[in-house]
Protein backbone atom coordinates (compact mmCIF):
# COMPACT_ATOMS: atom_id res chain seq x y z
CA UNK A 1 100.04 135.43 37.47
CA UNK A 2 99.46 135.47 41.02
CA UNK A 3 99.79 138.40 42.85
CA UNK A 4 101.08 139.16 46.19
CA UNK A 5 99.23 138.49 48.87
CA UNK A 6 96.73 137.09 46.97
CA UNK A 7 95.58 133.08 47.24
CA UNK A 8 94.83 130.98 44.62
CA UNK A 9 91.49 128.60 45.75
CA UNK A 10 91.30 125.38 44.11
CA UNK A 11 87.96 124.86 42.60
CA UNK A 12 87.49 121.80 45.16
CA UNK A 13 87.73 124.61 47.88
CA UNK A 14 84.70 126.48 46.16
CA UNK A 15 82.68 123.18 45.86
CA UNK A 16 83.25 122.96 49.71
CA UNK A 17 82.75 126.21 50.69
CA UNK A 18 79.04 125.94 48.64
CA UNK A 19 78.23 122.80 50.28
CA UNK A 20 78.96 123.82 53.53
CA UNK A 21 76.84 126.83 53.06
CA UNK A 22 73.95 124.20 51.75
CA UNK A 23 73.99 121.76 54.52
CA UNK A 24 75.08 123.36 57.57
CA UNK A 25 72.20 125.70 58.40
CA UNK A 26 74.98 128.57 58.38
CA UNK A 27 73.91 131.56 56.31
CA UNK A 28 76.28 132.67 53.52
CA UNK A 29 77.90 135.40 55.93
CA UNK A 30 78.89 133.10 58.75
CA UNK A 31 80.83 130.53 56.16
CA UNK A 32 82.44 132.94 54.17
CA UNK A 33 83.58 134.90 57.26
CA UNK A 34 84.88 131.83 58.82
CA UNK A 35 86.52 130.68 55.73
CA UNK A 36 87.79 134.35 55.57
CA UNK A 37 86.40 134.98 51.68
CA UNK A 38 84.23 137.86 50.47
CA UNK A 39 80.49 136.92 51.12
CA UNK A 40 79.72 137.93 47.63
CA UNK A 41 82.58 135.59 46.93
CA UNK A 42 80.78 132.87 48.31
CA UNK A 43 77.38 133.76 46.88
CA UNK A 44 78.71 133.47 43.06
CA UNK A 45 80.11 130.29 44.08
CA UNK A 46 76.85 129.19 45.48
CA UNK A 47 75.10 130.10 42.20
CA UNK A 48 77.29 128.36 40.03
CA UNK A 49 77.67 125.18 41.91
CA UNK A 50 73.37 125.35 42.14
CA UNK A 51 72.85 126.07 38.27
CA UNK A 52 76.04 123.27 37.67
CA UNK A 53 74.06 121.01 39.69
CA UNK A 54 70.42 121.32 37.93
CA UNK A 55 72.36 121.05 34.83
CA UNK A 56 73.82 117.81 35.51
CA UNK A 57 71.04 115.50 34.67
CA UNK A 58 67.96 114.40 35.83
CA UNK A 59 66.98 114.59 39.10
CA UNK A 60 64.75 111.91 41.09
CA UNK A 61 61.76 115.43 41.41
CA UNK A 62 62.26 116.74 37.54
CA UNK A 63 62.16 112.65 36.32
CA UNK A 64 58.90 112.72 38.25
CA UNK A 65 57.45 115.73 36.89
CA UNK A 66 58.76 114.62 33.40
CA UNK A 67 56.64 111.50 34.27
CA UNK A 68 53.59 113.25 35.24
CA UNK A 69 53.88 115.73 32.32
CA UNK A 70 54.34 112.87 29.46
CA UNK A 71 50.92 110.85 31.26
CA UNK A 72 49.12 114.57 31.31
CA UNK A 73 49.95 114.98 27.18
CA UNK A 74 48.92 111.18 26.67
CA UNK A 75 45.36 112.15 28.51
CA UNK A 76 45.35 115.98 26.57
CA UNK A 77 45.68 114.10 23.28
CA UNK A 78 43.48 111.32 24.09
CA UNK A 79 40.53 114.24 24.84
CA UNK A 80 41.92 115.80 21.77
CA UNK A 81 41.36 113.05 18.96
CA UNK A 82 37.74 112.29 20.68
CA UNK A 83 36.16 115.63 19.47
């Protein structure tokens, strides 16, 4: 039920409005002011489209450090079954 006065925003508005607080070098109060939303608004929509994004699968930095993790536990066990 929508109330009066009230807008619904699609959830391809929120994805916007985060990425345009992510690439434009405009802090979260100049984008939500312009887009004429709450800044705390904004923020939670920031969060979520941040912790959606590390969720989504590997990334090219955590497929490195998976990488360099998996090589350090090869070397750990290595020293491991020599003593």
């Amino acid at each position: 039920m929508d109330l009066p006065g009230k807008r619904t925003l699609t959830d391809g508005f929120k994805r916007e409005a985060a990425w345009l607080v992510q690439t434009s070098g405009r802090t979260i109060e100049q984008v939500a002011d312009d887009l004429g939303i709450g800044r705390s608004t904004l923020g939670k929509w920031l969060t979520r489209e941040r912790e959606t994004d590390l969720l989504s699968g590997q990334h090219a930095d955590m497929a490195k450090e998976l990488a360099r993790l998996r090589k350090e536990n090869e070397i750990l066990r290595a020293k491991r079954d020599l003593q």
